[in-house]
N, C-alpha and C. Protein backbone atom coordinates (compact mmCIF):
# COMPACT_ATOMS: atom_id res chain seq x y z
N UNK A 1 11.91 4.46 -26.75
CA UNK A 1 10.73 4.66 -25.90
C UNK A 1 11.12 4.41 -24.45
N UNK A 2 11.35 5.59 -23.64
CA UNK A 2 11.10 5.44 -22.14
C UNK A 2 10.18 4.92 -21.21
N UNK A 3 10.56 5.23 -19.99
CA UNK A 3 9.63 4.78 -18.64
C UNK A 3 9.32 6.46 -18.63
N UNK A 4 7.67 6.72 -18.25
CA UNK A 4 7.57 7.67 -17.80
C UNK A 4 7.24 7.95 -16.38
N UNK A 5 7.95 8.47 -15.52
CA UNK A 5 7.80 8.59 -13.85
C UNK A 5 6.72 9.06 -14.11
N UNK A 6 5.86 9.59 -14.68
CA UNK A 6 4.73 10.07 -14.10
C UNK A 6 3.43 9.08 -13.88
N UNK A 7 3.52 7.99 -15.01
CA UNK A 7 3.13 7.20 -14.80
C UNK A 7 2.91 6.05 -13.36
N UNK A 8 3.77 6.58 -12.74
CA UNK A 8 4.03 5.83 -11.30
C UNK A 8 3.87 6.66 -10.05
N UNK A 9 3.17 6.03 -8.97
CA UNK A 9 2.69 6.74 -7.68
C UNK A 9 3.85 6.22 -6.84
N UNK A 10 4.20 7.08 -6.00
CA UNK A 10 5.15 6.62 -4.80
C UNK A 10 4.40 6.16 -3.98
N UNK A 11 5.13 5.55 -2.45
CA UNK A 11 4.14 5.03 -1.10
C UNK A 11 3.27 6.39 -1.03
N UNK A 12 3.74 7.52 -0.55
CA UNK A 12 3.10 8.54 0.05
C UNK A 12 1.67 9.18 -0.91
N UNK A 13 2.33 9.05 -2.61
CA UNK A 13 1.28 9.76 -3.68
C UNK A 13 0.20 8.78 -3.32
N UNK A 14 0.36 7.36 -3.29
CA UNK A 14 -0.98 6.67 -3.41
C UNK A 14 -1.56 6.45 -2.16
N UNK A 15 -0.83 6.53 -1.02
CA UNK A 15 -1.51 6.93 0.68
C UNK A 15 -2.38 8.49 0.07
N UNK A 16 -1.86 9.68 0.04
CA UNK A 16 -2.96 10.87 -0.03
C UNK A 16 -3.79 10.10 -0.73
N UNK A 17 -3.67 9.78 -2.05
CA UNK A 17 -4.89 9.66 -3.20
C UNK A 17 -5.91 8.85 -2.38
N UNK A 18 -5.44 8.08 -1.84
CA UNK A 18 -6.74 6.82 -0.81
C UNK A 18 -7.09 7.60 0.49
N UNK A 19 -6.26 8.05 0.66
CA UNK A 19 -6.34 9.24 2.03
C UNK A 19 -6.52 8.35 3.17
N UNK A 20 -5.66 7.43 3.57
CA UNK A 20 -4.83 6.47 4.13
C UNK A 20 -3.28 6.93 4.91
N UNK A 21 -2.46 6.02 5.49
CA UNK A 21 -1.45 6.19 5.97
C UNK A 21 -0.37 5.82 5.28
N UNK A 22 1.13 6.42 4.49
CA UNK A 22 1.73 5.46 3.91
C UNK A 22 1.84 3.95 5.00
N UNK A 23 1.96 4.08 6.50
CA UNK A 23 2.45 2.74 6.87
C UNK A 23 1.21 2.04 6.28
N UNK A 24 -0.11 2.05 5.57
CA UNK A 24 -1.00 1.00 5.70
C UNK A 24 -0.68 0.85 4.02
N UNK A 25 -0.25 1.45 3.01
CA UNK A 25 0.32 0.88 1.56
C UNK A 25 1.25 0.12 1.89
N UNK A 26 2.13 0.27 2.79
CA UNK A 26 3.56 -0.58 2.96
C UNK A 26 2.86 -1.45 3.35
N UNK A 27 1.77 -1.71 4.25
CA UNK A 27 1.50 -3.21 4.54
C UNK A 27 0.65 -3.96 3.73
N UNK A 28 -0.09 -3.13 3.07
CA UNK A 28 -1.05 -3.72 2.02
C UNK A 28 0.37 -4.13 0.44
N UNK A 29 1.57 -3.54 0.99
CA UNK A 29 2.39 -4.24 0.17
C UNK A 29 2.64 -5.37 0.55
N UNK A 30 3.52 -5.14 1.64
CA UNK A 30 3.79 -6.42 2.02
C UNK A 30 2.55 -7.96 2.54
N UNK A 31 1.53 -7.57 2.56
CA UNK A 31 1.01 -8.26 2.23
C UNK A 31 0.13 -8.69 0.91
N UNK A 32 0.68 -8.48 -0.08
CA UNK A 32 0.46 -8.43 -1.67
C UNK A 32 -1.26 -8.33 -1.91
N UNK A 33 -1.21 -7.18 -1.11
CA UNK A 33 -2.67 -6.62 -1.45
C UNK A 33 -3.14 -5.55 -2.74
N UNK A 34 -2.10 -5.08 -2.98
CA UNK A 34 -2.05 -4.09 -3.90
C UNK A 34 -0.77 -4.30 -5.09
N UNK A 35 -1.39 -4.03 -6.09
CA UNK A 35 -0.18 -4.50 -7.52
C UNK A 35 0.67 -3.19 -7.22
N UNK A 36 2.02 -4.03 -7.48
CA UNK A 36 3.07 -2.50 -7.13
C UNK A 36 4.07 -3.35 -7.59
N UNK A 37 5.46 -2.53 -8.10
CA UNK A 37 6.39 -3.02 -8.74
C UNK A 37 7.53 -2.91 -7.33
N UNK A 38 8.27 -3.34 -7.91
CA UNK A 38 9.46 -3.74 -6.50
C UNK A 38 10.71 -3.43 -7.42
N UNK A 39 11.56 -2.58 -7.20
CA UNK A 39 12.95 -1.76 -7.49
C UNK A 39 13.81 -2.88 -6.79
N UNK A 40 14.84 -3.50 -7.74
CA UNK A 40 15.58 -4.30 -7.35
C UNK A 40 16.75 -3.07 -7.20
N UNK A 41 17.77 -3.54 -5.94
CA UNK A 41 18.46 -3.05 -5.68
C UNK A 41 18.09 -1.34 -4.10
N UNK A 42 16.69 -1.49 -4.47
CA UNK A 42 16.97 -0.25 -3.71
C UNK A 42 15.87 -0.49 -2.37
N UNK A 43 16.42 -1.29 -1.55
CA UNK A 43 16.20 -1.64 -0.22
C UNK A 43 14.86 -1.43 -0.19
N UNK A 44 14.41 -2.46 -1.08
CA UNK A 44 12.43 -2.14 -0.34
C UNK A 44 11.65 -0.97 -1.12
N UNK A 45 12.29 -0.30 -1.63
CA UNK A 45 11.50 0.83 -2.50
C UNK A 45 10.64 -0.10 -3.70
N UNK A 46 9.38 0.52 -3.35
CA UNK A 46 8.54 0.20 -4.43
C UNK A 46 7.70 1.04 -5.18
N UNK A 47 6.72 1.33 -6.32
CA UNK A 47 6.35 1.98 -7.25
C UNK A 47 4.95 1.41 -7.59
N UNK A 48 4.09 2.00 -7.49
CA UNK A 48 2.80 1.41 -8.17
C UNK A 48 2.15 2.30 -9.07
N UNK A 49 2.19 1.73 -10.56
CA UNK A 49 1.84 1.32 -11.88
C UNK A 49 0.12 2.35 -12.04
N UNK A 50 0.05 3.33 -12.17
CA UNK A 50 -1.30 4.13 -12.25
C UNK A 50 -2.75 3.40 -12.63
N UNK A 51 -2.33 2.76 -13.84
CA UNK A 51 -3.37 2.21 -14.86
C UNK A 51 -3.23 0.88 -13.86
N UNK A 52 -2.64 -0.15 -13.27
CA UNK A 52 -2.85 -1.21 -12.02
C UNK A 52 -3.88 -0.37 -11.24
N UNK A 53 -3.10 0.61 -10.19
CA UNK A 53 -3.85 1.08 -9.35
C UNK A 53 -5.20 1.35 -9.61
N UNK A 54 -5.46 2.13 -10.71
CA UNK A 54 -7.33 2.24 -11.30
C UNK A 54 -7.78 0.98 -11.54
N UNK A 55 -7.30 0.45 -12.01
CA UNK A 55 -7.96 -1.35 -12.19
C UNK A 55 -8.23 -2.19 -11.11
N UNK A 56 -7.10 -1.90 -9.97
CA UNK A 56 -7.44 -2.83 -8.94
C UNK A 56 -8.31 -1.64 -7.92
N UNK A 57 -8.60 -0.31 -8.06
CA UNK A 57 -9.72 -0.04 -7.26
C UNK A 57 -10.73 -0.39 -8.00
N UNK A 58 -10.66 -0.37 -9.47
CA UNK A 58 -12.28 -0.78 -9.79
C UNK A 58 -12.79 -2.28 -10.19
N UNK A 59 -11.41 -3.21 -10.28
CA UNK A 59 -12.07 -4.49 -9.28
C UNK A 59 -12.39 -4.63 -8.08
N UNK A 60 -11.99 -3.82 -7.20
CA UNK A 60 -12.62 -3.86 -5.71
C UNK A 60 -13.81 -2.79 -5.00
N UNK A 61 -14.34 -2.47 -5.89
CA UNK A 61 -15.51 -1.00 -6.26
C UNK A 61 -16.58 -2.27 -5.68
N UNK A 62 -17.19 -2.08 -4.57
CA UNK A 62 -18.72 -2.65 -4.45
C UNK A 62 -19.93 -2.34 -4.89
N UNK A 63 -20.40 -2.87 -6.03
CA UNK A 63 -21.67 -2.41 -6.59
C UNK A 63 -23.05 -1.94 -5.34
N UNK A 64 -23.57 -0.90 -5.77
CA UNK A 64 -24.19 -0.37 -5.34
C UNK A 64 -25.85 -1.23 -5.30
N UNK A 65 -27.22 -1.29 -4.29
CA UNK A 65 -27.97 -1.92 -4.75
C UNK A 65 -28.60 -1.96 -5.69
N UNK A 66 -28.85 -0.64 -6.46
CA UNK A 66 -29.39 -0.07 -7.39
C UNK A 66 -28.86 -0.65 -8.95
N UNK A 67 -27.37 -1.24 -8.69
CA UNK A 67 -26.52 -1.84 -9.79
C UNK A 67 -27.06 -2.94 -9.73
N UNK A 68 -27.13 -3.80 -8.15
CA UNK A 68 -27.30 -4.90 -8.59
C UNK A 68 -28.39 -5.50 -8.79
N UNK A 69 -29.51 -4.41 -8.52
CA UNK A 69 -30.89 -5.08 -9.05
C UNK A 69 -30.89 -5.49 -10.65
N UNK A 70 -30.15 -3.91 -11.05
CA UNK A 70 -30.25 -3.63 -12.72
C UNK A 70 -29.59 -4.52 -12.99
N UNK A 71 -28.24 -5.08 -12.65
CA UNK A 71 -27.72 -6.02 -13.36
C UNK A 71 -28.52 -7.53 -13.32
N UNK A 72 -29.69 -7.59 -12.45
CA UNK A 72 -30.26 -9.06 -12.24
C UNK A 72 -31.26 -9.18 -13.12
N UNK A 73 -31.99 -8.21 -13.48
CA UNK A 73 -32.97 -7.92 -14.15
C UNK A 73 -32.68 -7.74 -16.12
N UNK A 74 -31.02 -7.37 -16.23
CA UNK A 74 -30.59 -7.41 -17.46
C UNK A 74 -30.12 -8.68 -17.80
């Protein structure tokens, strides 16, 4: 059982997808804002994990008011 590259966003794939700058993933790397794997050996190249990336936008998803009435009321 392999690694599948497709499974993994480069700096630039996950800058378009956010529609962002890669320099602002590199800093939201380097400041361990975002789950991303780190390539030993290859000067700083890093990789972030698809199924991370959906998880940590939808831990950081702000409920809407409409959610959070419903959720106060359930």
């Amino acid at each position: 059982m392999g690694i599948n590259m497709t499974e993994f966003y480069t700096v630039e794939e996950l800058a378009a997808l956010l529609r962002v700058q890669p320099h602002t993933v590199r800093q939201w790397t380097y400041q361990k804002r975002v789950p991303y794997i780190k390539l030993q050996g290859t000067k700083g190249r890093v990789l972030f994990m698809k199924s991370a990336i959906e998880k940590w936008l939808q831990d950081n998803t702000v409920p809407t008011m409409q959610e959070i009435r419903h959720g106060a009321q359930g």
